[in-house]
N, C-alpha and C. Protein backbone atom coordinates (compact mmCIF):
# COMPACT_ATOMS: atom_id res chain seq x y z
N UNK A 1 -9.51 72.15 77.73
CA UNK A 1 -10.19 71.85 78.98
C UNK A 1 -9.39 70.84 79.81
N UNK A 2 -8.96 70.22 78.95
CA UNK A 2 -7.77 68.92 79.64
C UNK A 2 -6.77 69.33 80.29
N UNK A 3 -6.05 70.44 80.74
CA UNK A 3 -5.25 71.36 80.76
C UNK A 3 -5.61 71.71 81.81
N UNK A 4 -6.66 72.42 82.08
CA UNK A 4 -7.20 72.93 83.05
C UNK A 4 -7.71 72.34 84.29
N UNK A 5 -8.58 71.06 83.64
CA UNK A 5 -8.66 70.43 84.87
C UNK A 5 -7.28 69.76 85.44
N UNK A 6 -6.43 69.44 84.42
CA UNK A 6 -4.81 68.59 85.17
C UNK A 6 -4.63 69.72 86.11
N UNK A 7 -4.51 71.16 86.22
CA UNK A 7 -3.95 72.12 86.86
C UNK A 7 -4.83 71.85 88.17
N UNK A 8 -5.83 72.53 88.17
CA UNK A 8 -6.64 72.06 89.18
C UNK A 8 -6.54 71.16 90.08
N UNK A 9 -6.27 69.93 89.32
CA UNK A 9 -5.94 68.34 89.81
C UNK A 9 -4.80 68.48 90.53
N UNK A 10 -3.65 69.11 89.96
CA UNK A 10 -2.57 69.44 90.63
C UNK A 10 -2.42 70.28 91.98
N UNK A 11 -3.60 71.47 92.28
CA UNK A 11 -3.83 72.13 92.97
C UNK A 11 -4.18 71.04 94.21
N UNK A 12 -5.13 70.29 93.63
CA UNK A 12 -6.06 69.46 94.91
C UNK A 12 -5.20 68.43 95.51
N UNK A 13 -3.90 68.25 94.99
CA UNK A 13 -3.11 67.28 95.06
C UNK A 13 -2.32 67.59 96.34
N UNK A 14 -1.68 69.17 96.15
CA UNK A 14 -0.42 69.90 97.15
C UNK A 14 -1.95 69.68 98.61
N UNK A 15 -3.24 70.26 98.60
CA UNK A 15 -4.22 69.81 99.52
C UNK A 15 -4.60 68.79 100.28
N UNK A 16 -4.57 67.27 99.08
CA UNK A 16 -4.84 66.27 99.87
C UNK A 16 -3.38 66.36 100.68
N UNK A 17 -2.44 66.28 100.28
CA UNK A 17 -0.86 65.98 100.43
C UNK A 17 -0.95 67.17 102.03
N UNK A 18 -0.95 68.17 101.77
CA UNK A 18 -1.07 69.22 103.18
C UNK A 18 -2.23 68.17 104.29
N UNK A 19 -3.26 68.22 103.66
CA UNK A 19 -4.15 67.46 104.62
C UNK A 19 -3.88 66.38 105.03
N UNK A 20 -3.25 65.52 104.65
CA UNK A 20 -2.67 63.71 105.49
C UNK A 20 -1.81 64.56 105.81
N UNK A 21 -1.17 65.27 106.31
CA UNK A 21 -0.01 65.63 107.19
C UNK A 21 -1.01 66.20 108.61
N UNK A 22 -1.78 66.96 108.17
CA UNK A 22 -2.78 67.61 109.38
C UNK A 22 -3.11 66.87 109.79
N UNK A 23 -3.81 65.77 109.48
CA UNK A 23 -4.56 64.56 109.86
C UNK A 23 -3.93 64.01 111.32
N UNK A 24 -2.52 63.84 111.32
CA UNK A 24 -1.78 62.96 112.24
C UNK A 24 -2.85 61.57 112.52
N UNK A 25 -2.65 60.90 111.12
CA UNK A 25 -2.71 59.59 111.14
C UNK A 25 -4.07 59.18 111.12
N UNK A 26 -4.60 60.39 110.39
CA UNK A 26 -6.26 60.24 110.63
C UNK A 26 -6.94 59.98 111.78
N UNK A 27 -6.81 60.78 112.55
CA UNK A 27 -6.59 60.78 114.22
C UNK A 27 -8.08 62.00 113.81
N UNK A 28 -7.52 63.04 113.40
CA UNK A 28 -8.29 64.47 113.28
C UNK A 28 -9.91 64.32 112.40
N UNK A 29 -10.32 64.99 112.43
CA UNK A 29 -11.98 64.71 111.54
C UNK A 29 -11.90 65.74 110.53
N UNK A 30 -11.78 66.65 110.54
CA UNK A 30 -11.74 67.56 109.23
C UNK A 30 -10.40 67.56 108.57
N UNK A 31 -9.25 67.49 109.11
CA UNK A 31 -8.12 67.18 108.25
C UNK A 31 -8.16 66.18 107.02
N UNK A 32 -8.63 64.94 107.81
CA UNK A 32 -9.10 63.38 107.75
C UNK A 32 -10.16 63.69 106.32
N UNK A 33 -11.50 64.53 106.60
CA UNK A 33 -12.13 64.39 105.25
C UNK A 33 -12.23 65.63 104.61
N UNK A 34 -11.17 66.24 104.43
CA UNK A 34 -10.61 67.24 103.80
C UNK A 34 -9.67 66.15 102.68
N UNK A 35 -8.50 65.37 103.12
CA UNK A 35 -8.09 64.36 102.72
C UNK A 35 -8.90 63.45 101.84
N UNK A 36 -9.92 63.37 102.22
CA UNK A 36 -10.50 62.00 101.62
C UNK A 36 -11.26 62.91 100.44
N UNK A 37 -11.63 63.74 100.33
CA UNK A 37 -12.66 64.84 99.43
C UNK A 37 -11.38 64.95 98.35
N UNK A 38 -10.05 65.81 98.44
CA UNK A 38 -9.55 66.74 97.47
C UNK A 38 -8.79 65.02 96.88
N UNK A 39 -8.87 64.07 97.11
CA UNK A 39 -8.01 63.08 97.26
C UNK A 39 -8.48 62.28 95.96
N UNK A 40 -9.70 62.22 96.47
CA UNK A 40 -11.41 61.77 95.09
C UNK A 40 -10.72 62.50 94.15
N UNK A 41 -11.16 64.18 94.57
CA UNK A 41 -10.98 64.84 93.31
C UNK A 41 -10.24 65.02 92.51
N UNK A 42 -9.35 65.13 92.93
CA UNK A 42 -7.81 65.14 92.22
C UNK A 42 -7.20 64.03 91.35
N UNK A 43 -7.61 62.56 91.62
CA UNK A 43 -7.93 61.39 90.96
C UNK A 43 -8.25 61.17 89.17
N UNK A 44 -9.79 61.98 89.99
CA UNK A 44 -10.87 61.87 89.03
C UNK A 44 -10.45 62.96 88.13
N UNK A 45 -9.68 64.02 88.45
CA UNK A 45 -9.67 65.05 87.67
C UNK A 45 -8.27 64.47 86.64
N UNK A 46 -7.24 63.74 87.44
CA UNK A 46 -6.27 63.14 86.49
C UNK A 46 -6.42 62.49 85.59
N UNK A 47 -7.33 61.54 85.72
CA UNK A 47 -8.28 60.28 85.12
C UNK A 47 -8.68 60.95 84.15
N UNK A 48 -9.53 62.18 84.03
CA UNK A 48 -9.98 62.89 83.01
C UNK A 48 -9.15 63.53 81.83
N UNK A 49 -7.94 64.12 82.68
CA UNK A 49 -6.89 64.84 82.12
C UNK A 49 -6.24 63.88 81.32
N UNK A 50 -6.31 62.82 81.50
CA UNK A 50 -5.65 61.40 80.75
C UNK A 50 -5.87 61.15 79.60
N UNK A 51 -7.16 61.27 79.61
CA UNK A 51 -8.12 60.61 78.30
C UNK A 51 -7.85 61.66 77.09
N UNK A 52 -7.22 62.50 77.04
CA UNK A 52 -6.46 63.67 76.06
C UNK A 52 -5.08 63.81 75.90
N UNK A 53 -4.48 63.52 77.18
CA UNK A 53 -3.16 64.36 77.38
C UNK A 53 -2.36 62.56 77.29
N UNK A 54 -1.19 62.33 76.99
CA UNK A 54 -0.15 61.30 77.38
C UNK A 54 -0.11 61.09 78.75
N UNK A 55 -0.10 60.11 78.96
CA UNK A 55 -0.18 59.91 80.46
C UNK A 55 1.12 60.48 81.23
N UNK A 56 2.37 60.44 80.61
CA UNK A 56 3.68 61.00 81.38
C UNK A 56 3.57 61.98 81.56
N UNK A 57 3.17 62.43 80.64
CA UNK A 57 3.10 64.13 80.52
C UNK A 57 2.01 64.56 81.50
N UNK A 58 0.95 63.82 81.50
CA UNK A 58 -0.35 64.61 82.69
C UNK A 58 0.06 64.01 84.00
N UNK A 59 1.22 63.07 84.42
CA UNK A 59 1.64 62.67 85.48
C UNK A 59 2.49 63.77 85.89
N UNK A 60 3.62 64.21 85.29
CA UNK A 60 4.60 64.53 85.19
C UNK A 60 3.85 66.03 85.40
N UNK A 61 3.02 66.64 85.19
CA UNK A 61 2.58 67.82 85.12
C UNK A 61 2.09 67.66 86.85
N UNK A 62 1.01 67.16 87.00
CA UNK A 62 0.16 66.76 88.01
C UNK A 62 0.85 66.99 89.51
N UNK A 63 1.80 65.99 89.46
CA UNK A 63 3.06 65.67 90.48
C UNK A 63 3.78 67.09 90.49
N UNK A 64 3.97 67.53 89.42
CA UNK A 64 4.63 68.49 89.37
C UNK A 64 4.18 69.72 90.13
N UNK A 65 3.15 70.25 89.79
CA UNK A 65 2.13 71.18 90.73
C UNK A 65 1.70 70.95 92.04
N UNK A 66 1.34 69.58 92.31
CA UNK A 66 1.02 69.09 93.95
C UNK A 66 2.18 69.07 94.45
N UNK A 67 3.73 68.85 94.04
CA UNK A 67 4.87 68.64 94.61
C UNK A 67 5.55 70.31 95.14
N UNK A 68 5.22 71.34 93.91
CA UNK A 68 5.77 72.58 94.46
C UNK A 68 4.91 73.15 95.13
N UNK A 69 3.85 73.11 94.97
CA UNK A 69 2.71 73.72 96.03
C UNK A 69 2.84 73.40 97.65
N UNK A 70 2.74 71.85 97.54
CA UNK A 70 2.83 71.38 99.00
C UNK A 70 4.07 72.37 99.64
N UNK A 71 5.54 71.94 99.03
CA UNK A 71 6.52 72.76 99.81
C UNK A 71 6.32 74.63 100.02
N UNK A 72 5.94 74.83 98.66
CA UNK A 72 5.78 76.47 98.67
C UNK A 72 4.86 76.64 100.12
N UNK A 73 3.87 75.91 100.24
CA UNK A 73 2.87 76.13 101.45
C UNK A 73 3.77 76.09 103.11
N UNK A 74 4.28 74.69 102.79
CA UNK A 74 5.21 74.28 103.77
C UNK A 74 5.99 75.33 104.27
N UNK A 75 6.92 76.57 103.17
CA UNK A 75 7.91 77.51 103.59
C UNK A 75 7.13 78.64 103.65
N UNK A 76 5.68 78.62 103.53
CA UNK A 76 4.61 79.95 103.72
C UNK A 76 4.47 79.97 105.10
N UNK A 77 4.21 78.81 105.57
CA UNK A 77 3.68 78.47 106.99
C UNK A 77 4.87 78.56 107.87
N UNK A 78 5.76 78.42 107.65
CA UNK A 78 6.72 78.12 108.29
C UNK A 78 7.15 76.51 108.94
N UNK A 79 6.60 76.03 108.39
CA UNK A 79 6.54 74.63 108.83
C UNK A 79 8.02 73.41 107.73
N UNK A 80 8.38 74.53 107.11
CA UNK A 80 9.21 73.56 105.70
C UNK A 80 10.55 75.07 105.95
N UNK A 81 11.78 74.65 106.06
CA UNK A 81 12.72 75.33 105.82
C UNK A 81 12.84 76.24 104.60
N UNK A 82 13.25 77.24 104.02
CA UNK A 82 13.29 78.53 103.44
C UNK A 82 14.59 78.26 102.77
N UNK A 83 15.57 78.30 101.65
CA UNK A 83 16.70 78.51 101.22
C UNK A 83 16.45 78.73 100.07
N UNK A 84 17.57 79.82 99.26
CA UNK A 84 17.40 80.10 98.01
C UNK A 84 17.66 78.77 97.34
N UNK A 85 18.52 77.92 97.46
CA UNK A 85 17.99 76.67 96.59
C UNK A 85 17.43 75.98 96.58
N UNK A 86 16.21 75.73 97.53
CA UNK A 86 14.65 75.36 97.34
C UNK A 86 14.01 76.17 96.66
N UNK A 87 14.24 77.38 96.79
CA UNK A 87 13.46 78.24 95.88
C UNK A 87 13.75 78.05 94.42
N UNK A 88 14.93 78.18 94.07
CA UNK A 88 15.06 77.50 92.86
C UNK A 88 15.08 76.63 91.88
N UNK A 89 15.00 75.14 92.67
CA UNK A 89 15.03 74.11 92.59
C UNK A 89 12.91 74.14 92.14
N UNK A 90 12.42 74.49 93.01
CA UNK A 90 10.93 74.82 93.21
C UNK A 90 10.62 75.59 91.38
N UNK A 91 11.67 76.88 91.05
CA UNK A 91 11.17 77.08 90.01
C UNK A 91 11.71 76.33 88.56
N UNK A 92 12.61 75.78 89.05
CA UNK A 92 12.85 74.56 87.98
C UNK A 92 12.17 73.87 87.85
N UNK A 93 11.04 73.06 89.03
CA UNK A 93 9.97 72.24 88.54
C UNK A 93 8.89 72.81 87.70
N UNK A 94 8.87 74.11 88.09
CA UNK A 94 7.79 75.26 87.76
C UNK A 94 7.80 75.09 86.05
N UNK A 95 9.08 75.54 85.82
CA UNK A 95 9.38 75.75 84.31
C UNK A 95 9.52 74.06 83.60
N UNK A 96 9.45 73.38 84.07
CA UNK A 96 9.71 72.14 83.45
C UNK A 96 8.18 71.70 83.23
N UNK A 97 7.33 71.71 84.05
CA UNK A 97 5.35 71.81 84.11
C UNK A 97 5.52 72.96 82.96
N UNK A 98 5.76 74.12 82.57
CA UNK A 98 5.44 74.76 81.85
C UNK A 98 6.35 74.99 80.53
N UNK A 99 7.17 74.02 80.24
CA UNK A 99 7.72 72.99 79.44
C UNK A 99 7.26 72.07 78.54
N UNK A 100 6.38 71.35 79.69
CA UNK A 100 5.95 70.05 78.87
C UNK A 100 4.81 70.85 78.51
N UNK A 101 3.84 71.81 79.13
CA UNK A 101 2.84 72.05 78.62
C UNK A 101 2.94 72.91 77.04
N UNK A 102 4.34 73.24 76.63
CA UNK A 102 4.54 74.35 75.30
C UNK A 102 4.81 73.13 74.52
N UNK A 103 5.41 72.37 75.36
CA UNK A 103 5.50 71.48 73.59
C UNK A 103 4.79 70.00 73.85
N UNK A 104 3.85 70.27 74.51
CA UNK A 104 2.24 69.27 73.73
C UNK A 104 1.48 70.15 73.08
């Protein structure tokens, strides 16, 4: 279950992270508590993921998923530059999250 919610957590992470960019400075109202909602959650869901997992490892996972997501979104939208070595670089983080998760 610890696992699952870190993933999740990680999901809500690349969200809050997309949303303070929408925000422009918390200027916006739904960007703004879109931000403040996945921001809680994602927290609380690490916090949880903790109390089982090593903390490097549920950091290191966490970061890991909010970090390729945000950009993957970024080069979906068109808003983040496109190159095969972002793309790769992207699935090196991929496999390194699914790394630490084979050998815990």
């Amino acid at each position: 279950m610890s696992w699952l919610v870190l993933v999740v957590s990680g999901v809500l992470e690349a969200v809050w992270a997309t949303a303070l960019g929408k925000s422009e400075g918390f200027t916006r109202l739904v960007p703004s508590l879109v931000f403040g909602v996945a921001i809680v959650a994602s927290m609380a869901g690490l916090a949880f993921a903790m109390r089982e997992l090593p903390v490097g490892t549920a950091y290191a996972v966490w970061v890991g998923i909010g970090a390729s997501l945000t950009v993957a979104y970024g080069m979906w939208t068109g808003t983040e530059s496109v190159s095969l070595a972002k793309v790769l670089l992207l699935v090196g983080i991929v496999g390194c999250v699914v790394g630490l998760k084979v050998l815990h």
